[in-house]
PDB file of N, CA and C in Angstrom:
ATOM      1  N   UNK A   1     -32.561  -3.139   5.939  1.00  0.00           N
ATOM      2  CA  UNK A   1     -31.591  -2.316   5.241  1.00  0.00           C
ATOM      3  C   UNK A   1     -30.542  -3.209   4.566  1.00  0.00           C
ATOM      4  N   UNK A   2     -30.224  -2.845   3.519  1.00  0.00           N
ATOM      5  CA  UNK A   2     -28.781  -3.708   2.580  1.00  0.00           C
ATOM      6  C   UNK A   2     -27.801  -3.902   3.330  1.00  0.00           C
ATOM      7  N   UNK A   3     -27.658  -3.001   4.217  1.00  0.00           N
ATOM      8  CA  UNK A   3     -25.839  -2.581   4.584  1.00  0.00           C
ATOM      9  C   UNK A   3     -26.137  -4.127   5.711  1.00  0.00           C
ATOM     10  N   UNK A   4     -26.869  -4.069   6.487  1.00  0.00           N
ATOM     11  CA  UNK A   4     -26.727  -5.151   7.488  1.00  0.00           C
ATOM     12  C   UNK A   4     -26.944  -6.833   6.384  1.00  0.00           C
ATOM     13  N   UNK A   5     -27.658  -6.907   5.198  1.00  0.00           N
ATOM     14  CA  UNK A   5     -27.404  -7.660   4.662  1.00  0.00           C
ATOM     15  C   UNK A   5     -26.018  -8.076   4.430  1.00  0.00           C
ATOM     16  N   UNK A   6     -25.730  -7.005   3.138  1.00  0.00           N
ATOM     17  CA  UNK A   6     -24.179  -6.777   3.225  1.00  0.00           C
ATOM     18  C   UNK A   6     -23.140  -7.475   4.165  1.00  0.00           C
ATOM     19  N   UNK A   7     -22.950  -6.744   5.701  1.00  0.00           N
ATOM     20  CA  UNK A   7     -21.984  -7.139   6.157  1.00  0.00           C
ATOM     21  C   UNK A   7     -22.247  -8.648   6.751  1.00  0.00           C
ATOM     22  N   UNK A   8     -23.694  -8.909   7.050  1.00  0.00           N
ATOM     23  CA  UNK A   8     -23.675 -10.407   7.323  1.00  0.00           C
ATOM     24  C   UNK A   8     -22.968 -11.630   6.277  1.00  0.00           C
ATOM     25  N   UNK A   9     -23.421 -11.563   4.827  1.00  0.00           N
ATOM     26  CA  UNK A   9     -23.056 -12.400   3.908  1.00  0.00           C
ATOM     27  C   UNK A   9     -21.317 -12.380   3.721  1.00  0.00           C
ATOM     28  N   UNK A  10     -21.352 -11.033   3.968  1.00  0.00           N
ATOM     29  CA  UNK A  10     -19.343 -10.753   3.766  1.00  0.00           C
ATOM     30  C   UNK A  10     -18.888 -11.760   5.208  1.00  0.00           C
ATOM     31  N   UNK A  11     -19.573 -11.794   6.315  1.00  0.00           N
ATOM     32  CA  UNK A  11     -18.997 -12.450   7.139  1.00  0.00           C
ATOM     33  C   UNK A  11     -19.325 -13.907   6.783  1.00  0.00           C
ATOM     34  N   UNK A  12     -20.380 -14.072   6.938  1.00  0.00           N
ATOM     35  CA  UNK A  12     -20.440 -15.931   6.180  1.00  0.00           C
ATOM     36  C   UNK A  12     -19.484 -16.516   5.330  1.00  0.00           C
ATOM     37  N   UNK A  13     -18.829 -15.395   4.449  1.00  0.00           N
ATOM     38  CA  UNK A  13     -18.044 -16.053   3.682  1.00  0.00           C
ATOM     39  C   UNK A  13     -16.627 -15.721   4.338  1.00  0.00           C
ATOM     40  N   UNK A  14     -16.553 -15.214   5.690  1.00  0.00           N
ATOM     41  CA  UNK A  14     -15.069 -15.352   6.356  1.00  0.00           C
ATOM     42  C   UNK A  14     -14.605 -14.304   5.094  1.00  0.00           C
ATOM     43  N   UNK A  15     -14.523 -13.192   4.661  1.00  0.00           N
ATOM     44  CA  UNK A  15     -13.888 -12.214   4.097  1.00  0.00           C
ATOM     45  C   UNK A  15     -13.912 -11.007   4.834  1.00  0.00           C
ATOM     46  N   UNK A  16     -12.738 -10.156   4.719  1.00  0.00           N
ATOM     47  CA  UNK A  16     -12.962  -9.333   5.092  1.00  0.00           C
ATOM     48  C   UNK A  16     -13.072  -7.502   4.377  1.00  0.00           C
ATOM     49  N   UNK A  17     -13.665  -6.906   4.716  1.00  0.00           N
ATOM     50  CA  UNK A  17     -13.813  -5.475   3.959  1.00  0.00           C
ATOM     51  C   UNK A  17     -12.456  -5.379   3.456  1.00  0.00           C
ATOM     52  N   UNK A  18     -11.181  -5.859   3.522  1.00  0.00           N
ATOM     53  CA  UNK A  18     -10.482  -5.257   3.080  1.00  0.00           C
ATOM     54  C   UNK A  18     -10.714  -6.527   1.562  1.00  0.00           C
ATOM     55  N   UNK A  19     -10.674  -7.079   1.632  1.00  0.00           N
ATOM     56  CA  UNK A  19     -10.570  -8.376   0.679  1.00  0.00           C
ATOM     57  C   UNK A  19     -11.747  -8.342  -0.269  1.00  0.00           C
ATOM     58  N   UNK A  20     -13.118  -7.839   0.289  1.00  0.00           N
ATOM     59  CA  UNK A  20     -14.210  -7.598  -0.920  1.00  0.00           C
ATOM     60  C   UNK A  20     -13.639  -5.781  -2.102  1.00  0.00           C
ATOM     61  N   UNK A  21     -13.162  -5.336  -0.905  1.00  0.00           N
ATOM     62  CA  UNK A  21     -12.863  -3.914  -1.048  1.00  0.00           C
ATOM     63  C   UNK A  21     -11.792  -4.321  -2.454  1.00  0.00           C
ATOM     64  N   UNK A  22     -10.679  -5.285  -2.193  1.00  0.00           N
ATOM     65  CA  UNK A  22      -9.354  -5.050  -3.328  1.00  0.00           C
ATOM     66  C   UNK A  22     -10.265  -5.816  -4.317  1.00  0.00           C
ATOM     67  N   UNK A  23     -11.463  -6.858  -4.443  1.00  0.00           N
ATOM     68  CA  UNK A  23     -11.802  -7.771  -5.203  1.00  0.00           C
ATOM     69  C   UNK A  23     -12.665  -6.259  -5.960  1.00  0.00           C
ATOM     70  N   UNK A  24     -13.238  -5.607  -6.010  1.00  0.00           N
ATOM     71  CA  UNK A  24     -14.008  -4.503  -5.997  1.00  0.00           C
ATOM     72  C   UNK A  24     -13.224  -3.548  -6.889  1.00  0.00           C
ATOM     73  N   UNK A  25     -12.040  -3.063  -6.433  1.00  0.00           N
ATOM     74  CA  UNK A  25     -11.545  -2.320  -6.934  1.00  0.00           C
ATOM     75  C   UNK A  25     -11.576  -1.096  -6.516  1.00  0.00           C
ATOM     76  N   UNK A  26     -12.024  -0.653  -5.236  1.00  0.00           N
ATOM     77  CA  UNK A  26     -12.367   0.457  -4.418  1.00  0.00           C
ATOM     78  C   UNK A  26     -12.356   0.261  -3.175  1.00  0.00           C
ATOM     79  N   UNK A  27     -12.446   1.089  -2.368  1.00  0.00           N
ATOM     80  CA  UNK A  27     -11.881   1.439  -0.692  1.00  0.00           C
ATOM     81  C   UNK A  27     -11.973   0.541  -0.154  1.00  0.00           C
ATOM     82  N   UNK A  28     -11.763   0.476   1.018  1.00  0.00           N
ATOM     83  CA  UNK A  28     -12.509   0.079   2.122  1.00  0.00           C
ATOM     84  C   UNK A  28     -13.270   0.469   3.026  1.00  0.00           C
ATOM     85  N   UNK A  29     -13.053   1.523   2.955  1.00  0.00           N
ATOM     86  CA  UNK A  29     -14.005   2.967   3.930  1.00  0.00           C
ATOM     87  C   UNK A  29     -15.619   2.560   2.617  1.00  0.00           C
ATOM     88  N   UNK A  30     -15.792   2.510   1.566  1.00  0.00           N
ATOM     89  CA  UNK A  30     -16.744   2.664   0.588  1.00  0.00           C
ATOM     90  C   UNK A  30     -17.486   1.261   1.265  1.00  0.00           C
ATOM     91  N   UNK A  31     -16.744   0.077   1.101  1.00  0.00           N
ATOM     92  CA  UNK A  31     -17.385  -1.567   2.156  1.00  0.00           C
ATOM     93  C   UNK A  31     -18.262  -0.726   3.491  1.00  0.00           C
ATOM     94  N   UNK A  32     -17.487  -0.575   4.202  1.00  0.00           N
ATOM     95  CA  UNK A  32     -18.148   0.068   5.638  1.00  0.00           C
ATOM     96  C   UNK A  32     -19.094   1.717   5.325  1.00  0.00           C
ATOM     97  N   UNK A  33     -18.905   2.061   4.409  1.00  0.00           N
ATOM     98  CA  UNK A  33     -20.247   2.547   4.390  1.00  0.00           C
ATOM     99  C   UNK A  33     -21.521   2.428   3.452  1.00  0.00           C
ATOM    100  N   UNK A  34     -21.464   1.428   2.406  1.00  0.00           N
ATOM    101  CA  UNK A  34     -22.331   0.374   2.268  1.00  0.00           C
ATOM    102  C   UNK A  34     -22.968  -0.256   3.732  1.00  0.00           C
ATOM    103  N   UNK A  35     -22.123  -1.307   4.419  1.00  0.00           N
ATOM    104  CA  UNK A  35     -22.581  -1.735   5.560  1.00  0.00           C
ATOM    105  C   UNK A  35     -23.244  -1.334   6.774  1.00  0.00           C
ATOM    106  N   UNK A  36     -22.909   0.373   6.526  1.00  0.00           N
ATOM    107  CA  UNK A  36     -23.156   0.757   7.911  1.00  0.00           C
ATOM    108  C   UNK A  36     -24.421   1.822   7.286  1.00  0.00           C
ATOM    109  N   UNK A  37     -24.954   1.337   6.085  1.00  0.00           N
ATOM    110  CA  UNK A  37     -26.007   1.757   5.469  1.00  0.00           C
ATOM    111  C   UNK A  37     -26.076   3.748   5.419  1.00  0.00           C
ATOM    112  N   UNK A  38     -24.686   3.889   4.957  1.00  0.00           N
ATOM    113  CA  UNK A  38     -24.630   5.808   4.846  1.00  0.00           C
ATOM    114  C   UNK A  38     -24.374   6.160   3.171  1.00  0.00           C
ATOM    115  N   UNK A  39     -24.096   4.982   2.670  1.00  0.00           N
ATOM    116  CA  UNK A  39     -24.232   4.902   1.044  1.00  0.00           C
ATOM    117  C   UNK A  39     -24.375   3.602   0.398  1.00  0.00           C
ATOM    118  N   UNK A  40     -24.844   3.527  -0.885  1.00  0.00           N
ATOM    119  CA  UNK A  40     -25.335   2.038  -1.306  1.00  0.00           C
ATOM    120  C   UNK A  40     -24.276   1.983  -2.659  1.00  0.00           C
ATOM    121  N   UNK A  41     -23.964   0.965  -2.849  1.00  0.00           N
ATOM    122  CA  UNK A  41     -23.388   0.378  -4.008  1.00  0.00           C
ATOM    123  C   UNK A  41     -24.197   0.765  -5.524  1.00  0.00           C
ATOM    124  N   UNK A  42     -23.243   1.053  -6.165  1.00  0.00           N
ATOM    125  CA  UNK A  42     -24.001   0.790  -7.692  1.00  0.00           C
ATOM    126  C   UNK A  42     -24.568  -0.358  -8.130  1.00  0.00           C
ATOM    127  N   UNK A  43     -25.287  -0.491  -9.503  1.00  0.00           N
ATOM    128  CA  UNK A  43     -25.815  -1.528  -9.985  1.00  0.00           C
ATOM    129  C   UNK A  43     -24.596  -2.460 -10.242  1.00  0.00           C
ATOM    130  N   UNK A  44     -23.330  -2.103 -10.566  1.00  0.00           N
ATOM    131  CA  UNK A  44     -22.379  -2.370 -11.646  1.00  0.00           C
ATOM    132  C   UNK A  44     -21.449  -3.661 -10.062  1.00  0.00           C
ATOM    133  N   UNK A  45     -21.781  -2.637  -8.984  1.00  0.00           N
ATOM    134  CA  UNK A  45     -20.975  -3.268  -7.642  1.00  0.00           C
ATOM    135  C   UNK A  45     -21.605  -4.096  -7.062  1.00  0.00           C
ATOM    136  N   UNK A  46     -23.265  -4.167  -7.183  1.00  0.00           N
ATOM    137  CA  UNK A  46     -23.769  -5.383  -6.948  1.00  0.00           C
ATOM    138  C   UNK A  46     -23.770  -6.080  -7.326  1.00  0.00           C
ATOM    139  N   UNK A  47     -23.377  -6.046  -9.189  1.00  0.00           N
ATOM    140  CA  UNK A  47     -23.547  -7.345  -9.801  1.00  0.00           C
ATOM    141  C   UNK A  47     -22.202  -8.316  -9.124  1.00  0.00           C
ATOM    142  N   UNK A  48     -20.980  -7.691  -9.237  1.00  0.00           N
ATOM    143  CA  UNK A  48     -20.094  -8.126  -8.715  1.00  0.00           C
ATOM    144  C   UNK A  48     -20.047  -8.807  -6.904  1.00  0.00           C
ATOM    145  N   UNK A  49     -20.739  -8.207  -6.459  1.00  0.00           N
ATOM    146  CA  UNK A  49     -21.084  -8.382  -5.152  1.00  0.00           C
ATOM    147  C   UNK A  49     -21.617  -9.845  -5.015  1.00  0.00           C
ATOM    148  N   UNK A  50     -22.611 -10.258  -6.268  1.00  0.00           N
ATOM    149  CA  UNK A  50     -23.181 -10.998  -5.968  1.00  0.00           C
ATOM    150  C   UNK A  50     -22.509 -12.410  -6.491  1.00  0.00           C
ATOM    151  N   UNK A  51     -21.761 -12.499  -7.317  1.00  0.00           N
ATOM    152  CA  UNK A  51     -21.370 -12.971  -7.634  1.00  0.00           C
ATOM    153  C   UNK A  51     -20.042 -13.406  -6.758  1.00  0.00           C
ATOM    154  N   UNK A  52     -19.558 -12.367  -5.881  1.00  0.00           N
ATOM    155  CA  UNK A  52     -18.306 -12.868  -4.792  1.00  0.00           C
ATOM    156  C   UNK A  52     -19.384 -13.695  -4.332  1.00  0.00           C
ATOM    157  N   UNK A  53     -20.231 -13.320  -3.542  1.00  0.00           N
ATOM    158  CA  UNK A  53     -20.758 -13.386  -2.680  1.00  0.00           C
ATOM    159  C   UNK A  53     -21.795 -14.891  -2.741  1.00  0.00           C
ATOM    160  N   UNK A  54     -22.207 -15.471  -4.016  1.00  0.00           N
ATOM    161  CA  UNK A  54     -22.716 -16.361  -4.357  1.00  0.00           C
ATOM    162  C   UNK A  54     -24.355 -16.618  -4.534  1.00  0.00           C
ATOM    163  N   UNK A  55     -24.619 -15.392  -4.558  1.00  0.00           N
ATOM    164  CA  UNK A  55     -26.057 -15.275  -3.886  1.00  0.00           C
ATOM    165  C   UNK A  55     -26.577 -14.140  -5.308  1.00  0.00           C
ATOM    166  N   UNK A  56     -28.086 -14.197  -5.547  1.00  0.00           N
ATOM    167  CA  UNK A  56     -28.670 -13.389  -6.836  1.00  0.00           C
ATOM    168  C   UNK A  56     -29.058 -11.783  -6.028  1.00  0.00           C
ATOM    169  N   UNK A  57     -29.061 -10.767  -6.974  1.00  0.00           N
ATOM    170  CA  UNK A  57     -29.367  -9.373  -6.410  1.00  0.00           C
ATOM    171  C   UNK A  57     -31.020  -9.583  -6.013  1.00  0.00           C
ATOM    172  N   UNK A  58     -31.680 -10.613  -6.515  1.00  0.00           N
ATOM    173  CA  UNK A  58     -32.703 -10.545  -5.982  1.00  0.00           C
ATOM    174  C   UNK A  58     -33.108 -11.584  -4.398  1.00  0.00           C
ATOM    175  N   UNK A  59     -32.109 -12.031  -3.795  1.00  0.00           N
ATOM    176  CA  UNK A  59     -31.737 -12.058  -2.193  1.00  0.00           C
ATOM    177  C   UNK A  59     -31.714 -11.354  -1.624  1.00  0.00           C
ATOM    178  N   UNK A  60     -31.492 -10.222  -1.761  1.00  0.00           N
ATOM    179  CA  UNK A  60     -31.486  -9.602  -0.858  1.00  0.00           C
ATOM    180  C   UNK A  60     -29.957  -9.159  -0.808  1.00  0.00           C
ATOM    181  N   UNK A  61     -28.903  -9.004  -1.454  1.00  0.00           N
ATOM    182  CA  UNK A  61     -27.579  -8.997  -1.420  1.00  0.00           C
ATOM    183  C   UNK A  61     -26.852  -8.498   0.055  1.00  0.00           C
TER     184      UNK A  61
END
């Protein structure tokens, strides 16, 4: 599932949901439920995602 992707890579990089959340431009409740796999990110939030995050959407984000 993404969401456990998700919150692993957010932790590798020592960030926290609140800090991807303000980089984002949206919640933090929206981070944790990405992560906790009850909704998925847009195309538009992965691109960004991936790019915090350092890693291509085709990793597995």
């Amino acid at each position: 599932m993404i969401g456990v992707h998700l919150k692993r890579i957010r932790k590798e990089r020592q960030l926290s949901q609140e800090q991807v959340a303000q980089r984002l431009n949206i919640s933090r409740q929206a981070i944790s439920r990405w992560e906790n796999d009850l909704a998925m990110p847009d195309i538009d939030n992965l691109v960004v995602l991936s790019k915090l995050y350092e890693v291509s959407i085709e990793e597995r984000v």
